[in-house]
Protein backbone atom coordinates (compact mmCIF):
# COMPACT_ATOMS: atom_id res chain seq x y z
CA UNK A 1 -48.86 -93.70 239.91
CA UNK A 2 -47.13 -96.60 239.26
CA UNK A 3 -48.80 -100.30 240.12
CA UNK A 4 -46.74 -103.69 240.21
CA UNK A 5 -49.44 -106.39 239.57
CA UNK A 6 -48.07 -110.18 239.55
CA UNK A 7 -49.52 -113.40 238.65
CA UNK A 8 -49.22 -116.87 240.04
CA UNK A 9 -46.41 -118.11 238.27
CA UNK A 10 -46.64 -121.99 237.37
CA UNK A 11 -44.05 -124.37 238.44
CA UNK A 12 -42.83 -124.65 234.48
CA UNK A 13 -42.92 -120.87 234.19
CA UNK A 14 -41.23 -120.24 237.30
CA UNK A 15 -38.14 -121.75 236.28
CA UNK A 16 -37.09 -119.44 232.89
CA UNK A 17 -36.37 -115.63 233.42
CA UNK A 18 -38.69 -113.55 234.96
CA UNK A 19 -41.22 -111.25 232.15
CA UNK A 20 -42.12 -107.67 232.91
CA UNK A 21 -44.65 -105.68 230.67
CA UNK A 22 -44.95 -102.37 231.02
CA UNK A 23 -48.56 -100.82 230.61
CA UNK A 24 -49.21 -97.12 229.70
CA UNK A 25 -52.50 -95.20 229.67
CA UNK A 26 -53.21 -92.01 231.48
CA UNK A 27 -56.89 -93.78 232.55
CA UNK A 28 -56.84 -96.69 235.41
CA UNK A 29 -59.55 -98.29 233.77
CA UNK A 30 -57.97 -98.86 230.72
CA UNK A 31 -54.81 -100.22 232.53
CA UNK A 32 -57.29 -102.35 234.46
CA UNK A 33 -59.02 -103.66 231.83
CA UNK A 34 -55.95 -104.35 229.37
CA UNK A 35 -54.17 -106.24 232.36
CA UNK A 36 -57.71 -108.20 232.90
CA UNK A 37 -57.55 -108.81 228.95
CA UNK A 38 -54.08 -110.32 229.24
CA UNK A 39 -54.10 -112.32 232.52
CA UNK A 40 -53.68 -115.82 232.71
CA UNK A 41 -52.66 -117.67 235.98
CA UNK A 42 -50.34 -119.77 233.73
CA UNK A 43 -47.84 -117.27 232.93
CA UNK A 44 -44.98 -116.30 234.79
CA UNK A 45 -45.52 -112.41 234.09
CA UNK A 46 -45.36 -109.07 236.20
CA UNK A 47 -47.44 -106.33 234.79
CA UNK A 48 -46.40 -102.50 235.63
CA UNK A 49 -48.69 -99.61 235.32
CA UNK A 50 -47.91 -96.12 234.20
CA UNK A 51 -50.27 -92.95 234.14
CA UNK A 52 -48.34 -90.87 232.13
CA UNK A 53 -45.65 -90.69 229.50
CA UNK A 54 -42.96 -89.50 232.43
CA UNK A 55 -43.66 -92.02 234.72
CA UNK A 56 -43.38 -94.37 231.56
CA UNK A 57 -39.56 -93.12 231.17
CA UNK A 58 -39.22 -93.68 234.77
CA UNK A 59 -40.13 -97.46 235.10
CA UNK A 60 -38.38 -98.29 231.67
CA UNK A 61 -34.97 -96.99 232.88
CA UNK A 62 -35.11 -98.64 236.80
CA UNK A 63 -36.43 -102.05 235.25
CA UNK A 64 -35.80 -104.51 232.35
CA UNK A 65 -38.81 -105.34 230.07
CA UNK A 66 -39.83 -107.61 227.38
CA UNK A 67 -42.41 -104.87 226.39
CA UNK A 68 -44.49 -101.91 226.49
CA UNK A 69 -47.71 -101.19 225.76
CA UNK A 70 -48.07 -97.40 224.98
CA UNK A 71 -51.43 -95.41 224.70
CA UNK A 72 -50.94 -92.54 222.03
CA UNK A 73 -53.23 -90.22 223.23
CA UNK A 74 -52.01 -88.92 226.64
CA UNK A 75 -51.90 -85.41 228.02
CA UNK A 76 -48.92 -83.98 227.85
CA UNK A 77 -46.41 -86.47 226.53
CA UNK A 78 -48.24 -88.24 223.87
CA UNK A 79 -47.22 -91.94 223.02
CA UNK A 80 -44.87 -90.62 219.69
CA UNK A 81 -42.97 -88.55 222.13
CA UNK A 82 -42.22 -91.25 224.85
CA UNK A 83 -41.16 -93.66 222.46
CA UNK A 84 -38.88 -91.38 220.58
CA UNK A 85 -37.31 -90.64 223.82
CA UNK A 86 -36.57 -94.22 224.85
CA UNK A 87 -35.11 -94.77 221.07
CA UNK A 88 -32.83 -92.11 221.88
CA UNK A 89 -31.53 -93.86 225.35
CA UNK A 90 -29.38 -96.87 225.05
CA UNK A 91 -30.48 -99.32 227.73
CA UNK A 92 -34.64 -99.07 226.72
CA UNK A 93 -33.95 -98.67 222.87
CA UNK A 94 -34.30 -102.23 222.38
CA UNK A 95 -37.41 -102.68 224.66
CA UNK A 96 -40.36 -103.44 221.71
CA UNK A 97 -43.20 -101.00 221.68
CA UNK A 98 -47.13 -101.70 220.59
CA UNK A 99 -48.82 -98.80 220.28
CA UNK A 100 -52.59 -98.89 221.84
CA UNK A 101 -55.13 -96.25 220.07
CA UNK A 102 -58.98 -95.34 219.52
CA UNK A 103 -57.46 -93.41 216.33
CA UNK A 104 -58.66 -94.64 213.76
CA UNK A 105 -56.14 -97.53 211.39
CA UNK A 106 -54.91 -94.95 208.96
CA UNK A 107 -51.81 -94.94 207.13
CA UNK A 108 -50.54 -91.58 208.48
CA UNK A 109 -51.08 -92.44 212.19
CA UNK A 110 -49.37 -95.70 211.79
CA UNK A 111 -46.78 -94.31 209.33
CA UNK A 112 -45.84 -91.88 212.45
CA UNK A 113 -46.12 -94.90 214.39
CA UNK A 114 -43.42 -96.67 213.27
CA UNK A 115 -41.19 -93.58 212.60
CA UNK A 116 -41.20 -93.38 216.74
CA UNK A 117 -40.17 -96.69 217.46
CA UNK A 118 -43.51 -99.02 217.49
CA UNK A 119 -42.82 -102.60 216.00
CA UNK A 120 -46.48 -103.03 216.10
CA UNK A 121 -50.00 -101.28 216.48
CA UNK A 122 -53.62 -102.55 218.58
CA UNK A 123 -56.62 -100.64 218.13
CA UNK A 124 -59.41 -99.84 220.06
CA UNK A 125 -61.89 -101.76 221.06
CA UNK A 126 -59.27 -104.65 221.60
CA UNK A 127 -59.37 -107.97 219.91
CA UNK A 128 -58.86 -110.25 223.16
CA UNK A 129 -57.72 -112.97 220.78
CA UNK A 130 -55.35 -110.66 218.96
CA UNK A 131 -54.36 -108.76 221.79
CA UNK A 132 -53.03 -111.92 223.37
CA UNK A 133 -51.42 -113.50 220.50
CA UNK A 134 -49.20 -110.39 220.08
CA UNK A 135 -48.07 -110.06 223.43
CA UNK A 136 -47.29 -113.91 223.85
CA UNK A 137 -45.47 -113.43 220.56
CA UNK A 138 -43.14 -110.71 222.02
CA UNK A 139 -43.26 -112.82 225.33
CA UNK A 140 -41.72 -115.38 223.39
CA UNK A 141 -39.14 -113.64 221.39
CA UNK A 142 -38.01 -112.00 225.10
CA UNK A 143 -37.53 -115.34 226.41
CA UNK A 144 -35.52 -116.92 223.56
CA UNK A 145 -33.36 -113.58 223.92
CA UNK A 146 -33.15 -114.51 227.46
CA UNK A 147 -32.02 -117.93 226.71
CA UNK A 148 -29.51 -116.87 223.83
CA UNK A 149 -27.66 -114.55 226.41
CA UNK A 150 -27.39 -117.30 229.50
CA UNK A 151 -26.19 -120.05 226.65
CA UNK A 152 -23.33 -116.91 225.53
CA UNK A 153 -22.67 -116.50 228.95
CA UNK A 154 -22.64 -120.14 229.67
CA UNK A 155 -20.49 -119.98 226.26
CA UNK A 156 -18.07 -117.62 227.19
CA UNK A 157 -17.31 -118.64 230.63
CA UNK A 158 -16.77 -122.24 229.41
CA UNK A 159 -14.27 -120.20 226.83
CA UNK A 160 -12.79 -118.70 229.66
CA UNK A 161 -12.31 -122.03 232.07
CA UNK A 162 -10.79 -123.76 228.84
CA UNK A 163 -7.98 -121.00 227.96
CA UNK A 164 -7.23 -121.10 232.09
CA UNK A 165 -6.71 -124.79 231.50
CA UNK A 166 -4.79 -124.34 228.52
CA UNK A 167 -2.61 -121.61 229.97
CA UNK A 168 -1.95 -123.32 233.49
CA UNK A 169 -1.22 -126.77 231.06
CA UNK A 170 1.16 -124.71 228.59
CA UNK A 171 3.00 -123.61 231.61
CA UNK A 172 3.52 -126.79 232.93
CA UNK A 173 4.66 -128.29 229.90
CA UNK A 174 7.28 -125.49 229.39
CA UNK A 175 8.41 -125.67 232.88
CA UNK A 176 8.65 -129.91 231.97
CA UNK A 177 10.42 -129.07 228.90
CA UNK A 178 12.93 -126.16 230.61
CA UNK A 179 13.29 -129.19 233.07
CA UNK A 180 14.56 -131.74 230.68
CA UNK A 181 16.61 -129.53 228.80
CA UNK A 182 18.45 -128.29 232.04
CA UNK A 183 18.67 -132.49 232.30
CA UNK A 184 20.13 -132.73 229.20
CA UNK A 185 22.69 -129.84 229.84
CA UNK A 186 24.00 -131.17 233.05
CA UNK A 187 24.17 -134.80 232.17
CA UNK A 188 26.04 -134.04 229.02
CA UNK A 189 27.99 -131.90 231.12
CA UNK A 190 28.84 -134.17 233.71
CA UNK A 191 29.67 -137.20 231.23
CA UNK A 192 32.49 -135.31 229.50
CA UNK A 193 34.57 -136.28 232.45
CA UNK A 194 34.52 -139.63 232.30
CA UNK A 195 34.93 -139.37 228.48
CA UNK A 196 38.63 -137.68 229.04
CA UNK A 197 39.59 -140.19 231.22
CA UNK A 198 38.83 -142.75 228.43
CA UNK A 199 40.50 -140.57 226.21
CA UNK A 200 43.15 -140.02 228.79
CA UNK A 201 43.71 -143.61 229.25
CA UNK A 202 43.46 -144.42 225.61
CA UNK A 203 47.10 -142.11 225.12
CA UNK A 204 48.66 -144.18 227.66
CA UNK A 205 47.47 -147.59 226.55
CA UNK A 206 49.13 -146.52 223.26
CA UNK A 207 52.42 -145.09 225.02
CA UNK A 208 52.49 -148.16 226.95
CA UNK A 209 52.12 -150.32 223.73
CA UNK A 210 55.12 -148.14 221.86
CA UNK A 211 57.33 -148.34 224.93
CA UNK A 212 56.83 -152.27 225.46
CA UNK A 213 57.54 -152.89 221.96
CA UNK A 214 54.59 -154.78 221.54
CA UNK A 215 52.97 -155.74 218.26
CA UNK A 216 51.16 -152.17 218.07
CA UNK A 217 50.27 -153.23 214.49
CA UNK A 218 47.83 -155.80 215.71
CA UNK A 219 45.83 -153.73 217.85
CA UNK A 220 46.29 -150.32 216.26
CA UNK A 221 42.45 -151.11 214.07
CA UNK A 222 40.91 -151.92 217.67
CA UNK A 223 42.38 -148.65 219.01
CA UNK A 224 41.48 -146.75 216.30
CA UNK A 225 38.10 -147.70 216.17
CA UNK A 226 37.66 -146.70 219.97
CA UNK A 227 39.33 -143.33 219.37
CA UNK A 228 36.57 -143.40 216.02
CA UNK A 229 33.57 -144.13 219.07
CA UNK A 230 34.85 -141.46 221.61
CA UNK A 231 34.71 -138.81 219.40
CA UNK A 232 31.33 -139.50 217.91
CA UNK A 233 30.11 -140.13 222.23
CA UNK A 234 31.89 -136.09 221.84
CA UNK A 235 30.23 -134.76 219.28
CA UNK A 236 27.04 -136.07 220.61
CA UNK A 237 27.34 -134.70 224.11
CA UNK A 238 28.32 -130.84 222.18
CA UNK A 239 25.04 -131.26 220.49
CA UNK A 240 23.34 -132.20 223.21
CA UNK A 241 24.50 -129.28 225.02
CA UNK A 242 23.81 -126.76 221.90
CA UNK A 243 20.01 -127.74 222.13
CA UNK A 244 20.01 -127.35 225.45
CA UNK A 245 21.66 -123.51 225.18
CA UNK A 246 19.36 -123.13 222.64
CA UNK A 247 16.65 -123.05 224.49
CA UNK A 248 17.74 -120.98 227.25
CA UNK A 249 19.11 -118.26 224.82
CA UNK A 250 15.72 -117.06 223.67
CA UNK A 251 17.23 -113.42 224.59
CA UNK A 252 20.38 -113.63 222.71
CA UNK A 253 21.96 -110.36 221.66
CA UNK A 254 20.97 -109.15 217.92
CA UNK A 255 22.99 -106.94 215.76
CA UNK A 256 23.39 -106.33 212.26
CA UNK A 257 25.07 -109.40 210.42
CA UNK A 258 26.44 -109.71 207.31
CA UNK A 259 25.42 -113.29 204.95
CA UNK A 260 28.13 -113.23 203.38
CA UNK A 261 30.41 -112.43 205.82
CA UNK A 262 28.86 -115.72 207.79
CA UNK A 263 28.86 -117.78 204.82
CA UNK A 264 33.05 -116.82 204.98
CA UNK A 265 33.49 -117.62 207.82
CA UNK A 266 31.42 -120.88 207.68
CA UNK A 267 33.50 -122.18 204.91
CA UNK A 268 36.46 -121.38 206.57
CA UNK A 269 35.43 -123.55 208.90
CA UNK A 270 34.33 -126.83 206.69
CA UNK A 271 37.07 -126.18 204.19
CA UNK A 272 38.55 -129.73 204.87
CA UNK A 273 34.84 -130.72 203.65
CA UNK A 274 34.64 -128.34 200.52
CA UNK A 275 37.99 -129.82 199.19
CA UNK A 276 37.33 -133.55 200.29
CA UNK A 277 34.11 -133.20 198.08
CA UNK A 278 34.97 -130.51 195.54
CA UNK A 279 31.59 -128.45 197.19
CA UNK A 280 30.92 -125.40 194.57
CA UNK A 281 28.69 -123.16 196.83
CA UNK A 282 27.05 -120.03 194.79
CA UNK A 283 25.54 -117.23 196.90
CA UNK A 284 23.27 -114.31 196.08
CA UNK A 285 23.01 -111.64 198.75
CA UNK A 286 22.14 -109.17 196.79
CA UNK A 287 18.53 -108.32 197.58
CA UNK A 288 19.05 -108.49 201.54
CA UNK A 289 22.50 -108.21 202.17
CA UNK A 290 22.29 -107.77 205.88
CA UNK A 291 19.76 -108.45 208.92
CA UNK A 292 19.50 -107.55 212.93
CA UNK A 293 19.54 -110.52 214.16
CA UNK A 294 22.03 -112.61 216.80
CA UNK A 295 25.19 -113.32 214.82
CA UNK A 296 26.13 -116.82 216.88
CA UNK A 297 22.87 -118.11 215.84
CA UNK A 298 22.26 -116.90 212.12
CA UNK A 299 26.09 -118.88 212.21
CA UNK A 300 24.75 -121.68 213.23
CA UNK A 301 21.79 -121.86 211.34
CA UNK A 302 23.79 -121.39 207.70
CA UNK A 303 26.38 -123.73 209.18
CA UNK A 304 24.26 -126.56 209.62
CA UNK A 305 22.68 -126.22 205.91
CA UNK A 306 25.53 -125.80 204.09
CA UNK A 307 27.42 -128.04 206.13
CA UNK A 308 24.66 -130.46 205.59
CA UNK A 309 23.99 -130.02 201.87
CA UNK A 310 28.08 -131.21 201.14
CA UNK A 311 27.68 -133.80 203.98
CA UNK A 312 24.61 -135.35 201.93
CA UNK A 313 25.79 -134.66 198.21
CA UNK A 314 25.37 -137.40 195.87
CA UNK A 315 28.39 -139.71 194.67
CA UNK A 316 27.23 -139.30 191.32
CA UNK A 317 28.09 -135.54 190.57
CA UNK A 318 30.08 -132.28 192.34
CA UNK A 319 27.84 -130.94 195.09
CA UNK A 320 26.20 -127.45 194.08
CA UNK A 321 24.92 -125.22 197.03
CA UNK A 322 22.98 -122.29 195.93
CA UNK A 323 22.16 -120.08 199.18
CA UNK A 324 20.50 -116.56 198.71
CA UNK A 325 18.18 -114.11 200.55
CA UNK A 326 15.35 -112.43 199.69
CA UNK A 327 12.70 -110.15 201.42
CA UNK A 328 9.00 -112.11 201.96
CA UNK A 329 6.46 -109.98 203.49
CA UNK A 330 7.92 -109.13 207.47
CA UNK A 331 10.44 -112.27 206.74
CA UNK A 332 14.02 -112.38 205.44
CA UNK A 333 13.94 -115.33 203.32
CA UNK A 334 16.74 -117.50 203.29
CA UNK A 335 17.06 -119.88 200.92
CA UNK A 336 19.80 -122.86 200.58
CA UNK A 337 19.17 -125.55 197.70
CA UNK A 338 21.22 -128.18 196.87
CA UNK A 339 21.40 -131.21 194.07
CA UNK A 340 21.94 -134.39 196.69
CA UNK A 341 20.24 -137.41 197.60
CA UNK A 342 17.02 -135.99 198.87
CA UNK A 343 14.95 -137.45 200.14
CA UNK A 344 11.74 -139.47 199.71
CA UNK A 345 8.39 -137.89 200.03
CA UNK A 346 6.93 -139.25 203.47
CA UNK A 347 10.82 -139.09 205.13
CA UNK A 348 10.60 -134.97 204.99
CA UNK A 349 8.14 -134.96 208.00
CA UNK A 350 11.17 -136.30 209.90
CA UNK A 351 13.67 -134.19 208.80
CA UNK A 352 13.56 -131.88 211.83
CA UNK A 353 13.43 -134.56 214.52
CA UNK A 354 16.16 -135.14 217.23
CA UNK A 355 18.63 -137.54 216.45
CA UNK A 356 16.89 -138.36 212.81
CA UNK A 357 19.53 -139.65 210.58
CA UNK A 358 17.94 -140.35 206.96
CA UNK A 359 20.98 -141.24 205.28
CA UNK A 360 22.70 -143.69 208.18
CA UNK A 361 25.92 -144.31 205.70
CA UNK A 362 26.51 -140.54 206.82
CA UNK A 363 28.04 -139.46 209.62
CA UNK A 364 26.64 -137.19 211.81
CA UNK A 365 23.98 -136.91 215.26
CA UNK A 366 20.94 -136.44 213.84
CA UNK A 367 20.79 -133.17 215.80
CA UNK A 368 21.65 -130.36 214.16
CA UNK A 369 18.67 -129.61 212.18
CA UNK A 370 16.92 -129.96 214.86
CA UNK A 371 18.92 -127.14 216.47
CA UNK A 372 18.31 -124.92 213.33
CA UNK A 373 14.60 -125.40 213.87
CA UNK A 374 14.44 -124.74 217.44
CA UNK A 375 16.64 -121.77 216.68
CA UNK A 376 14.19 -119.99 214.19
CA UNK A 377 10.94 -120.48 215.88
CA UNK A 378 12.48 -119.01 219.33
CA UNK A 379 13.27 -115.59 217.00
CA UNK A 380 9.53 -115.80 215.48
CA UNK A 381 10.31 -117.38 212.52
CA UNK A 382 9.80 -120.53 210.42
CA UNK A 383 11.63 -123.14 208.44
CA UNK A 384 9.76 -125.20 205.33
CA UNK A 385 11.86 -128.23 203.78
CA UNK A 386 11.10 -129.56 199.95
CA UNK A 387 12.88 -132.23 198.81
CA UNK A 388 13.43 -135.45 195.60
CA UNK A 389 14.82 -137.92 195.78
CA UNK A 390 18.43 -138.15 194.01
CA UNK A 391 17.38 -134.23 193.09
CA UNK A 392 18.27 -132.16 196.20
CA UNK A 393 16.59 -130.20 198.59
CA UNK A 394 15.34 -127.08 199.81
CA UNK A 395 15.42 -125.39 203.01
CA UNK A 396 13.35 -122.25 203.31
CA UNK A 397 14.42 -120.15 206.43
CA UNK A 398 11.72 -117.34 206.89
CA UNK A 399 13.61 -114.92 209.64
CA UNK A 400 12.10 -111.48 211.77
């Protein structure tokens, strides 16, 4: 038989979770008088009955309690038995266990106690005041349980709303930035128009100048100087528009790429600027001579640092660009040091940033280690800077 017996909850009590105790003794009386014992019209608590160590199993798997009182001496299941079953079944495991006994307090019986599962022992006749101090203690440590769980849930949901929040913000912020770059793109596509029809009308102004006979020799500095302009509004808007395809190339075909056949081709490419500055550029390949990755951009990349390491050499002795590779971990490290200006110690935060010229007697955009960075971190990778002043620098490229 199994009896539900509730109290009068208070209105403090009623308000936490609800307590359960489950008590087990194959005589009524005893259940009677243990329940009698333990009531107070204070507490928010529902006492269960159980007449034998079956029924016992029964109530403990259908509902959740914050304890059990168990008689040991039952017939047929005794007490040891029932709580070595519900040790052995994962939802009531947990459930504490006082064992209730007229056996007398010695060491074997309690010894066998505890090997079953009991976290504590009451013998008969019951202490009321002990009695009741043990159970509120367990009462207690089932409602601070309680309240641990709703503050994880609480916790966790909170957790939960907050990475939502973060995701739905992250996407608007890419979908801002995909938005200006696409800006960026068209506008500097739609400007190189009106920059050949400057350039266009530039020729004739000159052809018109030679043809007139005019004094070309007076204005030839002021014409000059706006040829000098145009191409620098050029080379801006082709920056511009290599950030922007940056960006949208996130996909860009890999294969396997040679250094050194990059580096070639790169100083074919600046050879004007090797011989203007007498660049030496020393290259060790040796320990990884080749990696998958897309060949436009690992051109780019080595391009811009080599490029930039002659571009910001120092007057005061030949420009010496050591570039090399090495493996680091998942990484391909490339490394490209150089013996220039440098730079000073709270500049090298801005190294990276668009249109960041450190060195304005230089010239240049400001953009196109900005691209480099932009380029690495799209392919997983990462790009440290160390630099002195009148010492050099050194760019650390760490590539998938």
């Amino acid at each position: 038989m199994i009896v539900d017996r509730n109290t009068k909850p208070s209105a403090v009590e009623s308000a936490v979770h609800p307590v359960k105790i489950l008590l087990v003794d194959d005589k009524e009386e005893n259940l009677v008088s243990l329940e009698s014992l333990l009531l107070k019209e204070d507490e928010n608590i529902t006492y269960l009955f159980a007449n034998s160590g079956e029924e016992a199993l029964k109530v403990a798997l259908q509902e959740e309690l914050a304890l059990i009182l168990l008689d040991v001496q039952m017939p047929g299941m005794n007490g040891y038995e029932v709580a070595g079953y519900l040790r052995d079944i994962s939802k009531t495991r947990d459930i504490p266990i006082i064992f209730v006994t007229a056996i007398d307090e010695h060491d074997t019986h309690v010894i066998e106690g505890f090997k079953a599962g009991a976290v504590d022992f009451l013998f008969k006749p019951l202490h009321p005041f002990i009695t009741k101090a043990k159970v509120a203690t367990f009462v207690r440590f089932y409602l601070q349980k309680k309240e641990l769980e709703k503050l994880n849930k609480l916790t966790l949901e909170a957790n939960q709303q907050l990475e939502e929040r973060v995701e739905e913000r992250t996407k608007e912020l890419t979908k801002v930035n995909k938005d200006l770059d696409n800006f960026v793109y068209t506008a500097s596509h739609d400007l190189k128009a009106p920059i050949h029809n400057m350039e266009g009308l530039m020729t004739a102004l000159h052809e018109t100048l030679e043809e007139k006979k005019l004094h070309l020799e007076e204005v030839k500095p002021i014409i000059d100087m706006m040829h000098s302009a145009i191409n620098r509004f050029k080379n801006t808007l082709t920056d511009l528009t290599e950030v922007a395809k940056v960006q949208y190339e996130e996909t860009t075909g890999k294969d396997k790429v040679s250094f050194q056949e990059i580096l070639e081709d790169v100083k074919v490419n600046i050879r004007d600027m090797i011989e203007e500055h007498d660049a030496e550029i020393i290259a060790d390949f040796s320990e990884v001579p080749e990696i998958y990755f897309s060949r436009k951009n690992l051109r780019s990349i080595i391009y811009n640092l080599v490029s930039n390491s002659i571009k910001y050499s120092s007057p005061h002795r030949k420009p010496s660009i050591a570039i090399s590779t090495s493996k680091e971990g998942s990484f391909t490290l490339l490394t490209v040091r150089d013996n220039g200006l440098g730079l000073r110690k709270q500049d090298e935060e801005k190294v990276f940033g668009m249109f960041k010229r450190l060195h304005s007697h230089v010239e240049g955009t400001g953009v196109g280690l900005a691209i480099v960075k932009r380029i690495v971190e799209n392919c997983e990778g990462k790009i440290e800077f160390e630099s002195e002043l009148d010492k050099g620098s050194v760019f650390k490229v760490y590539l998938k």
